[in-house]
C-alpha atoms as a PDB file:
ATOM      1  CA  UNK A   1     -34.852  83.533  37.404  1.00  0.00           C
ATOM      2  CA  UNK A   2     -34.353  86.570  35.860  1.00  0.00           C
ATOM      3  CA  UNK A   3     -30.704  86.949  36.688  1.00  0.00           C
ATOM      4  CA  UNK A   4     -30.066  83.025  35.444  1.00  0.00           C
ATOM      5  CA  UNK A   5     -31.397  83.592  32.078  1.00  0.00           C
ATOM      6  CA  UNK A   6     -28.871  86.783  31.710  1.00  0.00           C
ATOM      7  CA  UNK A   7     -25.999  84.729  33.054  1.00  0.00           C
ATOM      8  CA  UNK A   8     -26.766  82.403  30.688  1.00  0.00           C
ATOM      9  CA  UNK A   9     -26.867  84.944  27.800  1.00  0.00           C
ATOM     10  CA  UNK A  10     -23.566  86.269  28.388  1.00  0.00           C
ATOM     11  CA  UNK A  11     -22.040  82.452  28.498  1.00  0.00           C
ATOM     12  CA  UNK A  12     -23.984  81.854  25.115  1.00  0.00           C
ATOM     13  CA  UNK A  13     -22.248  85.227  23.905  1.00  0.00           C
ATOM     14  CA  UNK A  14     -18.586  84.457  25.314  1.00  0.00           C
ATOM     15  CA  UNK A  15     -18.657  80.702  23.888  1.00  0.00           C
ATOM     16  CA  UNK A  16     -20.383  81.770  20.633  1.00  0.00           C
ATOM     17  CA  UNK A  17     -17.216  84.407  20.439  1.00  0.00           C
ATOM     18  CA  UNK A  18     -14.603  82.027  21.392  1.00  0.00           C
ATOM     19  CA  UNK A  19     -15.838  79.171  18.393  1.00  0.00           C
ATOM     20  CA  UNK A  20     -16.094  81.684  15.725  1.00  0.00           C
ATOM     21  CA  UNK A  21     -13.440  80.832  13.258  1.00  0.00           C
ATOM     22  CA  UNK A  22     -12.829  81.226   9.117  1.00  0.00           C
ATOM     23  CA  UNK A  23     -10.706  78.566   9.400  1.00  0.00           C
ATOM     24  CA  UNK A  24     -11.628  74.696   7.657  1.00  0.00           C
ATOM     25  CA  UNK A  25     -12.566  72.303  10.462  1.00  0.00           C
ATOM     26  CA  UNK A  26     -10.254  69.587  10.304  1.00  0.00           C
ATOM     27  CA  UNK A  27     -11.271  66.107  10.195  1.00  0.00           C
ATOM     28  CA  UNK A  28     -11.764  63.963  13.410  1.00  0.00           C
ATOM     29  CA  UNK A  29      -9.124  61.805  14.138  1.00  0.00           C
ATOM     30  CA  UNK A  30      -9.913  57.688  14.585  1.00  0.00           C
ATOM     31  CA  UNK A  31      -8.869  55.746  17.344  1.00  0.00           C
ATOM     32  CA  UNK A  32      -7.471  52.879  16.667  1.00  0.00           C
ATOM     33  CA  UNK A  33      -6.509  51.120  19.627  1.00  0.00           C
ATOM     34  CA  UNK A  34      -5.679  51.791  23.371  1.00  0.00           C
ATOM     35  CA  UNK A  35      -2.444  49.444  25.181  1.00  0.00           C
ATOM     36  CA  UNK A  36      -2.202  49.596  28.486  1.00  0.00           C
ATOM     37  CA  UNK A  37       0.622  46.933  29.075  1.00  0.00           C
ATOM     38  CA  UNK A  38       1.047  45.093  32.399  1.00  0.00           C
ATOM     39  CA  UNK A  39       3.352  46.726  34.934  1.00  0.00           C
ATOM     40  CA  UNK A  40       6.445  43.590  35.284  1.00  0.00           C
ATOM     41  CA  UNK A  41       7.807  43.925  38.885  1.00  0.00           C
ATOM     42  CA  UNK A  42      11.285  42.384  40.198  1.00  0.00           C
ATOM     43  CA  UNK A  43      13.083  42.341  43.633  1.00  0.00           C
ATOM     44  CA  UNK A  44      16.307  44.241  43.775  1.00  0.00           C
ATOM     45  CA  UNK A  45      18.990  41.480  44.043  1.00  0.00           C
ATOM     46  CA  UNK A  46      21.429  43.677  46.859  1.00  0.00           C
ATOM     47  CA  UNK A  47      18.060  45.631  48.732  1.00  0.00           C
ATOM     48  CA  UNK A  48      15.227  42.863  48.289  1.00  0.00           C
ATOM     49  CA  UNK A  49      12.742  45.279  47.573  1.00  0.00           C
ATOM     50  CA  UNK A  50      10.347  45.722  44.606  1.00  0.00           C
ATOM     51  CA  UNK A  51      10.916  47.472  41.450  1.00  0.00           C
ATOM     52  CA  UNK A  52       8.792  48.455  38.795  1.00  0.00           C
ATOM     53  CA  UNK A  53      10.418  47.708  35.886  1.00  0.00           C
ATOM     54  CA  UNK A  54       7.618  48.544  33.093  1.00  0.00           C
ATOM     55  CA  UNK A  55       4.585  50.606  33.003  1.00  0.00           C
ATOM     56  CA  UNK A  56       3.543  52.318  30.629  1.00  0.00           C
ATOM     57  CA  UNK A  57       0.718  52.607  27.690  1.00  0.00           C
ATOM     58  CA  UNK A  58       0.072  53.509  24.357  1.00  0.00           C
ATOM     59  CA  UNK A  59      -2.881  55.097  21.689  1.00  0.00           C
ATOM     60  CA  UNK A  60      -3.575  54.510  18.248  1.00  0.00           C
ATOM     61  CA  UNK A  61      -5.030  56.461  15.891  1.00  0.00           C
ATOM     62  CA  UNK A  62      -5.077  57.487  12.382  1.00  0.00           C
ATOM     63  CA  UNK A  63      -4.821  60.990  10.423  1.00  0.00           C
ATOM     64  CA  UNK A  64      -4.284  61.861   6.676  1.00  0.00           C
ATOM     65  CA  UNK A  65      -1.237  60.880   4.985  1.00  0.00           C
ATOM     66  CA  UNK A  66      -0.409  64.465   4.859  1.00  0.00           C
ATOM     67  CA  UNK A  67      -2.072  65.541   7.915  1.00  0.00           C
ATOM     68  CA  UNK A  68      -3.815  67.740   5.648  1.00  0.00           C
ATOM     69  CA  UNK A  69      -7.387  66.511   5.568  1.00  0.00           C
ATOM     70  CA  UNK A  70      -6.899  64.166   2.401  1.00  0.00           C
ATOM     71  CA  UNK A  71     -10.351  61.445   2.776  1.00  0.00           C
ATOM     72  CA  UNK A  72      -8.905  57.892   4.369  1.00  0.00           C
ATOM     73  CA  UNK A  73      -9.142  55.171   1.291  1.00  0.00           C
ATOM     74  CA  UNK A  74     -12.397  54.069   1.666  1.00  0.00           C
ATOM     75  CA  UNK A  75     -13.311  57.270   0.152  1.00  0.00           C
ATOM     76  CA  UNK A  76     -11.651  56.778  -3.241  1.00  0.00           C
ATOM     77  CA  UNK A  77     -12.739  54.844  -6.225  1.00  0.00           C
ATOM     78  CA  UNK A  78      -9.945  52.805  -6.170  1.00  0.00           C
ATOM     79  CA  UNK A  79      -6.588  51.815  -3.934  1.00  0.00           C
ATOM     80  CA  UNK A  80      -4.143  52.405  -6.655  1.00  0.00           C
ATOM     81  CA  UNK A  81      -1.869  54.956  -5.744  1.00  0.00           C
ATOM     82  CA  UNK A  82      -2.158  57.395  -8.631  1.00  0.00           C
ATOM     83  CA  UNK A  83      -5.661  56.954  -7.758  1.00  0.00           C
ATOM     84  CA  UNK A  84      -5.318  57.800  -4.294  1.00  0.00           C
ATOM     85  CA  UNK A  85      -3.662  60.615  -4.840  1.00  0.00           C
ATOM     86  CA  UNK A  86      -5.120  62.482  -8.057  1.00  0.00           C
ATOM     87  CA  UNK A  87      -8.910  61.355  -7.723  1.00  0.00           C
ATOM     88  CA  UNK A  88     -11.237  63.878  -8.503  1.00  0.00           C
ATOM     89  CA  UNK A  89     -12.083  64.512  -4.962  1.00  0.00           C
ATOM     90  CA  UNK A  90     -13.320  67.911  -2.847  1.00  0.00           C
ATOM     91  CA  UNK A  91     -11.493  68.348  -0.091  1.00  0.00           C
ATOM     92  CA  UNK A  92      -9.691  71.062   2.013  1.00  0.00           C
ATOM     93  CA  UNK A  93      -5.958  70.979   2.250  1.00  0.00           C
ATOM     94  CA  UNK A  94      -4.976  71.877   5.787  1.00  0.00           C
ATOM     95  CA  UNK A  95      -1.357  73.577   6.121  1.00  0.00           C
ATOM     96  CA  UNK A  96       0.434  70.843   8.133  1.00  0.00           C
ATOM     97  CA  UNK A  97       2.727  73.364   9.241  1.00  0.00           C
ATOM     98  CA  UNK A  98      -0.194  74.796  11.472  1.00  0.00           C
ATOM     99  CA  UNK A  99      -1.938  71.027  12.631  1.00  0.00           C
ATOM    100  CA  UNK A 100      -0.949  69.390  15.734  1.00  0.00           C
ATOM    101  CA  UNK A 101      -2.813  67.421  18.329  1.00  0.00           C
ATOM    102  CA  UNK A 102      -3.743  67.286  21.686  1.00  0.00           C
ATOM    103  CA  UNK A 103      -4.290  64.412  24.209  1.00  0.00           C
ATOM    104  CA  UNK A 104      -6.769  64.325  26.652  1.00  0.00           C
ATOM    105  CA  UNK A 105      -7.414  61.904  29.923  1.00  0.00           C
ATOM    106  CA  UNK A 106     -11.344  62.756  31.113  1.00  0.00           C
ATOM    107  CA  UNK A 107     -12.392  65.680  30.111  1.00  0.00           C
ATOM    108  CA  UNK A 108      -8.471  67.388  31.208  1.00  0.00           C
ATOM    109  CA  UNK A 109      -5.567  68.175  28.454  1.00  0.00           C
ATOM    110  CA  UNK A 110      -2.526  66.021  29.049  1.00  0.00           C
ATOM    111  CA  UNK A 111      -0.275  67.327  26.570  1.00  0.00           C
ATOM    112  CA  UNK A 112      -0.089  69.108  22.765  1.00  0.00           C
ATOM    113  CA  UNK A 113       1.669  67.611  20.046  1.00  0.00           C
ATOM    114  CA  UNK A 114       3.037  68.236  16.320  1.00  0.00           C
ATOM    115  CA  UNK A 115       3.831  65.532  14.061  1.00  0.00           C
ATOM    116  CA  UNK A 116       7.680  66.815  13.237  1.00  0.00           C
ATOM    117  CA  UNK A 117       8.516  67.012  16.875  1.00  0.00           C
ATOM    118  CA  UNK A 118       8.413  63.485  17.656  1.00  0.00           C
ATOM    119  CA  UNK A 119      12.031  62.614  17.404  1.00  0.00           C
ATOM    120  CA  UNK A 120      12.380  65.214  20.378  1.00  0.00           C
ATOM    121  CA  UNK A 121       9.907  63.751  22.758  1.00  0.00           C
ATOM    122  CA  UNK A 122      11.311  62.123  26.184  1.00  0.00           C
ATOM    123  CA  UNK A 123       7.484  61.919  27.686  1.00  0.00           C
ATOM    124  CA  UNK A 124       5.034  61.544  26.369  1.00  0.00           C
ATOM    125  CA  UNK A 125       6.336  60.384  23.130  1.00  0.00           C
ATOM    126  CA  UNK A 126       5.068  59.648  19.581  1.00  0.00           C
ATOM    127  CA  UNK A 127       6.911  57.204  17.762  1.00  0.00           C
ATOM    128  CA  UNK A 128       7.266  57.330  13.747  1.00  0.00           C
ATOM    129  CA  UNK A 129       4.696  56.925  11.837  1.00  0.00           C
ATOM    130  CA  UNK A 130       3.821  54.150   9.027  1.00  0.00           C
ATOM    131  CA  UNK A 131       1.306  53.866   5.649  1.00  0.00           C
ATOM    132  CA  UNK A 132      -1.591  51.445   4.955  1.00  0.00           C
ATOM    133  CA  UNK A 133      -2.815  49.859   1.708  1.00  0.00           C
ATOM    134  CA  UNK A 134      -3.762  52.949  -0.878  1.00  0.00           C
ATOM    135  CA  UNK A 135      -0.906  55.383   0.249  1.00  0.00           C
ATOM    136  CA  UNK A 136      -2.929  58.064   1.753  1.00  0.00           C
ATOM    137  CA  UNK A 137      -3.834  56.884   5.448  1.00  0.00           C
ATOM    138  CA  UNK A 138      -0.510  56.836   8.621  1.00  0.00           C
ATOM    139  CA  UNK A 139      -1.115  55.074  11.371  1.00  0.00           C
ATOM    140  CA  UNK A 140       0.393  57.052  14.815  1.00  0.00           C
ATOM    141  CA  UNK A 141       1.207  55.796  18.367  1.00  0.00           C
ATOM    142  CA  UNK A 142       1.582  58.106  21.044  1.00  0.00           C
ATOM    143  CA  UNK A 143       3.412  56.178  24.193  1.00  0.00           C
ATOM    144  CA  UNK A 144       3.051  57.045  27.657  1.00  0.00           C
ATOM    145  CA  UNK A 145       5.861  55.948  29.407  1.00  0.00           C
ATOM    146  CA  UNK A 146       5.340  55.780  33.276  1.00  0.00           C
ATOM    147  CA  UNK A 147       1.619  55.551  32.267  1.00  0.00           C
ATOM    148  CA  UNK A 148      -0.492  52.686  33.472  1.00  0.00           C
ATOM    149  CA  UNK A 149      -4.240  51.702  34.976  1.00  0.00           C
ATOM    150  CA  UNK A 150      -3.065  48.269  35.789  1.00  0.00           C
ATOM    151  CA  UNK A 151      -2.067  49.195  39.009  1.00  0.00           C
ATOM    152  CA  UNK A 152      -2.839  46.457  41.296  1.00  0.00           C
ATOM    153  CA  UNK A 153       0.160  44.684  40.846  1.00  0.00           C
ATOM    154  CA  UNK A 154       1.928  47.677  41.412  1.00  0.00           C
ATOM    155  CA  UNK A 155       0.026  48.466  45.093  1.00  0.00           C
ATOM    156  CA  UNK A 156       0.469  44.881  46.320  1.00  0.00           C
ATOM    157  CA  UNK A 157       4.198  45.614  45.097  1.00  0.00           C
ATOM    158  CA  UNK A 158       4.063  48.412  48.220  1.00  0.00           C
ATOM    159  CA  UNK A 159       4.321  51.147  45.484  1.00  0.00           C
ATOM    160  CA  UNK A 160       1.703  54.695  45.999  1.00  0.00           C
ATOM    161  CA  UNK A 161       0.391  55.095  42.530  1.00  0.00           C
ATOM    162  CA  UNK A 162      -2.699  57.044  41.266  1.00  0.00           C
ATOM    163  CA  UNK A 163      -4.314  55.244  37.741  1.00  0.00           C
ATOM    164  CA  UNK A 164      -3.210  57.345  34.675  1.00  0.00           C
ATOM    165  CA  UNK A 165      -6.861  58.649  33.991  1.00  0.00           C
ATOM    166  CA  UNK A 166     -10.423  57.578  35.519  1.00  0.00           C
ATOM    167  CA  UNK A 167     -12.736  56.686  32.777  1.00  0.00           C
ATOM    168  CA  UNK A 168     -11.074  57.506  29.308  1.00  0.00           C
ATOM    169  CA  UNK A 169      -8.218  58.739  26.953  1.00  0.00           C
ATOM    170  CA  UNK A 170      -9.014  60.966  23.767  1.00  0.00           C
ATOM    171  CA  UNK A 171      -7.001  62.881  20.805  1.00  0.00           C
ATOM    172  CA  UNK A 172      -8.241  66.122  19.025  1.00  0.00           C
ATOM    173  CA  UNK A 173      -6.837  67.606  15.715  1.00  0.00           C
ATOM    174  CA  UNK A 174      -5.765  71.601  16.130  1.00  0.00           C
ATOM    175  CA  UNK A 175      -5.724  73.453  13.318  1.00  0.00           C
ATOM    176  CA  UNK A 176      -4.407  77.471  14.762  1.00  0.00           C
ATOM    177  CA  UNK A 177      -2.768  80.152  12.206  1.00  0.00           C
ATOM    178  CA  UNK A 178      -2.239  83.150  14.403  1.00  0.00           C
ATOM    179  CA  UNK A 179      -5.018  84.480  16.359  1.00  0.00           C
ATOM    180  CA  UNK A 180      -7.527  81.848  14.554  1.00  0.00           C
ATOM    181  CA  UNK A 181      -8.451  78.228  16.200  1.00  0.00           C
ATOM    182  CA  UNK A 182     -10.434  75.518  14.852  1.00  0.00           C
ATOM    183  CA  UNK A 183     -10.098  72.076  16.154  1.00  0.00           C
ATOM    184  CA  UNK A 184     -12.128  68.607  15.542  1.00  0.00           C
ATOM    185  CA  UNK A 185     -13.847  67.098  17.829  1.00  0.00           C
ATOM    186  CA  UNK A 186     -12.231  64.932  20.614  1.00  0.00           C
ATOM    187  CA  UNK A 187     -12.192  61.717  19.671  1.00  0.00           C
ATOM    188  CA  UNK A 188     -12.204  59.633  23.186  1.00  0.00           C
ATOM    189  CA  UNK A 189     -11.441  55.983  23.684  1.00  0.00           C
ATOM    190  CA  UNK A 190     -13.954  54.662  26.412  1.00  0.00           C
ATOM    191  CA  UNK A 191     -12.224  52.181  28.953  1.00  0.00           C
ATOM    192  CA  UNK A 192     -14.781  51.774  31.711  1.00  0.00           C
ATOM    193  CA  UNK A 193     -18.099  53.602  32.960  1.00  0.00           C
ATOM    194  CA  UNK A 194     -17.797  57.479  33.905  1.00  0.00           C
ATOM    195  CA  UNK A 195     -17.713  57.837  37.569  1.00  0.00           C
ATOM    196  CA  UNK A 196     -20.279  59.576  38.303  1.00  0.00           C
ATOM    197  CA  UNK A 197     -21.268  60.139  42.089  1.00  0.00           C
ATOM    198  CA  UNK A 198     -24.349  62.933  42.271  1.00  0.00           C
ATOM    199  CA  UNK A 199     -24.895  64.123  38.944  1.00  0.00           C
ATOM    200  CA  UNK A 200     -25.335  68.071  39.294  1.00  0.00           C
ATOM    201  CA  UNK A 201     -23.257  68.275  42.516  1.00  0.00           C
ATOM    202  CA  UNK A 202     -20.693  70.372  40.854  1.00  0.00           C
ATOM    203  CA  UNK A 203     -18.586  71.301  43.787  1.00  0.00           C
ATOM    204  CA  UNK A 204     -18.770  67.916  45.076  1.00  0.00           C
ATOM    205  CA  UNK A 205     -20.006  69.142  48.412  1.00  0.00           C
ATOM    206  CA  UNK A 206     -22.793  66.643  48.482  1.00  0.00           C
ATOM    207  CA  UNK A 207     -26.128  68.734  47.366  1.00  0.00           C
ATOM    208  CA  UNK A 208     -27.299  70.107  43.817  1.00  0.00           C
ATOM    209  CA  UNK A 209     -28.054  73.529  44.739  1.00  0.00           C
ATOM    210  CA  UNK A 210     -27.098  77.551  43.492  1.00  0.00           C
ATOM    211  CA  UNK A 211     -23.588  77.338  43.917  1.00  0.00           C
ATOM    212  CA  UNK A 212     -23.202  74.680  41.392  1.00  0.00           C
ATOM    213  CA  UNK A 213     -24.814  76.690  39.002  1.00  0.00           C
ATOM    214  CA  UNK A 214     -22.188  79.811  39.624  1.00  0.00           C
ATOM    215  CA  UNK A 215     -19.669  77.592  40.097  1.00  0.00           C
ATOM    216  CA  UNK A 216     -20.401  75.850  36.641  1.00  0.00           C
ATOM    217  CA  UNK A 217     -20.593  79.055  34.984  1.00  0.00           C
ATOM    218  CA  UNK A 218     -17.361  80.404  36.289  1.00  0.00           C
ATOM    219  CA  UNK A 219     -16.125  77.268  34.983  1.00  0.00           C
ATOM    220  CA  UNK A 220     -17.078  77.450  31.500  1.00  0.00           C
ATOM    221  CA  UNK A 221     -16.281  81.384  31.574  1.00  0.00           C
ATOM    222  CA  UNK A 222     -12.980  80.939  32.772  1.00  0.00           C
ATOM    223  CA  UNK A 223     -12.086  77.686  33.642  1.00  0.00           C
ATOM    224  CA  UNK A 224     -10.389  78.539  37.169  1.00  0.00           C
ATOM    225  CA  UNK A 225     -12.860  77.113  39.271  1.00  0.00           C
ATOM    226  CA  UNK A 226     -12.518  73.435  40.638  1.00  0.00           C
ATOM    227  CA  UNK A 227     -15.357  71.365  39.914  1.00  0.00           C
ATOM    228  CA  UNK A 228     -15.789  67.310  39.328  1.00  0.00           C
ATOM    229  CA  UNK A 229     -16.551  67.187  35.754  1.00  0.00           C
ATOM    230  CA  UNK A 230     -18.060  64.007  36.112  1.00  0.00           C
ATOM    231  CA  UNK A 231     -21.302  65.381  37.598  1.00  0.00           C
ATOM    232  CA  UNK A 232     -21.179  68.590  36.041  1.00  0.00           C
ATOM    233  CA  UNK A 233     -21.844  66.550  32.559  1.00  0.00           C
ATOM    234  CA  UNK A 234     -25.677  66.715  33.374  1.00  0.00           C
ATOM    235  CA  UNK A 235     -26.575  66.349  29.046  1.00  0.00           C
ATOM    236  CA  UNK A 236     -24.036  62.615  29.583  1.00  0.00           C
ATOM    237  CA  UNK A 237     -22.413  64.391  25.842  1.00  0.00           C
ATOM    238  CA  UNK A 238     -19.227  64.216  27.509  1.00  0.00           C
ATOM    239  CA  UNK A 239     -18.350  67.891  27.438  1.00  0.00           C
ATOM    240  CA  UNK A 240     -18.681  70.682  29.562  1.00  0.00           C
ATOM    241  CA  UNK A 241     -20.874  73.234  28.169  1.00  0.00           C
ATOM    242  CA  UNK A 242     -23.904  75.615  28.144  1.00  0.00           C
ATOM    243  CA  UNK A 243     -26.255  72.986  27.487  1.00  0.00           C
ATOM    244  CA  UNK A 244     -25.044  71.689  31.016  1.00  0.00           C
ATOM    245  CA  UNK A 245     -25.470  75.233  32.803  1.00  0.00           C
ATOM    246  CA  UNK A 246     -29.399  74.898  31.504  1.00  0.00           C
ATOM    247  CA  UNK A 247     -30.038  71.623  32.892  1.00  0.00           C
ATOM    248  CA  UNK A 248     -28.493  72.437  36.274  1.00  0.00           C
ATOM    249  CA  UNK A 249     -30.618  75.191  36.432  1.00  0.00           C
ATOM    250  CA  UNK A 250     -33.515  73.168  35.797  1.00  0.00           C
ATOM    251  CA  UNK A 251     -32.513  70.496  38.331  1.00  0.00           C
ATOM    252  CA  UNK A 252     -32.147  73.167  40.880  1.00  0.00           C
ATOM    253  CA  UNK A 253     -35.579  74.753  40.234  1.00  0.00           C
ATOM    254  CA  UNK A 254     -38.132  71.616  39.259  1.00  0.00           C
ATOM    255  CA  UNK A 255     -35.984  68.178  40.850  1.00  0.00           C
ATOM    256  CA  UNK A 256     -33.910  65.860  38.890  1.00  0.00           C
ATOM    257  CA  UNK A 257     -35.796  64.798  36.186  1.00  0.00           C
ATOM    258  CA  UNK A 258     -37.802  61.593  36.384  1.00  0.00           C
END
């Protein structure tokens, strides 16, 4: 027991380290919508044989005119532009230069993003942004072409395809100048029920026992080790972290709780 409490002290020391930052938070993002369009399928004319000829899908979501932390509309007195713009308002003003985003399918990182580079993106790719009402709010699509969970037409078409993700899509906002990070928090769009198959079995071998617990913590230390996220999320918060390592170690000692 002992040695599980000072494991767990060094991982409360190494993540405590890693989320220091002087840095402003940035804002959360807001998803907005998730399109996952229907895969169309033709026969080559010459061969006879199936082709996909779309799949693909797309997120939503909304950020500051400016990408610099400006407060959406509803937070102004008024939806007049000059009012939008020169309210008397506290807020932080984020160097866009240093913002960009990140995608994530699950719990896993897909891809990182910055709003100039869009033009230059092949795949994934973000297409141009446009204003609501009041000026001070863009609207953003990030398309996924190839992408799809609608796949059933696709394996009765004969084609071997995986789903794009499991259980969900999400978008966080980086903010990084130099060696300094801070980041929002990821903002996930739920599609369908996390599939969890033994919660705790961490190495997916079939029992909760000590290994998961190591293999947890290597995890979270250093993020090498394989694990199935799903039932390492023991505190269902949807993130992998020390709160997680304490209730595995609980599980393991006393039973899964009642």
């Amino acid at each position: 027991m002992k040695k599980f409490s000072l494991l767990i002290a060094m991982l409360a020391v190494a993540v405590s380290a890693v989320a220091q930052s002087t840095l402003p938070r940035p804002k959360n993002p807001s998803i907005d919508e998730w399109i996952d369009y229907q895969p169309v399928i033709w026969n080559d004319t010459i061969t006879g044989e199936p082709v996909a000829y779309q799949s693909s899908s797309q997120l939503g979501f909304t950020i500051g005119m400016d990408i610099m932390q400006r407060p959406v509309a509803d937070d102004y007195t008024g939806w007049e532009i000059d009012e939008c713009i020169t309210g008397e308002l506290t807020y932080t003003l984020l160097d866009e230069q240093y913002v960009s985003y990140t995608i994530f399918t699950d719990f896993d990182e897909v891809f990182v993003f910055t709003p100039e580079m869009y033009p230059q993106f092949e795949e994934p790719t973000t297409r141009i942004p446009f204003g609501y009402m009041g000026g001070d709010i863009e609207y953003w699509f990030v398309h996924f072409p190839g992408k799809t969970n609608n796949i059933e037409p696709l394996l009765e078409a004969g084609f071997d395809v995986e789903p794009f993700f499991q259980w969900r899509i999400g978008i966080r906002t980086n903010y990084i100048v130099g060696d300094q990070e801070s980041y929002s928090d990821i903002v996930y769009w739920e599609i369908c029920d996390k599939p969890v198959t033994l919660l705790g079995d961490v190495n997916d071998d079939g029992v909760v026992d000590i290994v998961d617990i190591t293999d947890l913590i290597d995890y979270i230390l250093n993020g090498t080790t394989v694990i199935n996220k799903f039932n390492a999320d023991l505190s269902n918060n949807n993130n992998i972290e020390i709160v997680d390592v304490t209730s595995l170690i609980d599980q393991v000692l006393n039973g899964p709780a009642a």
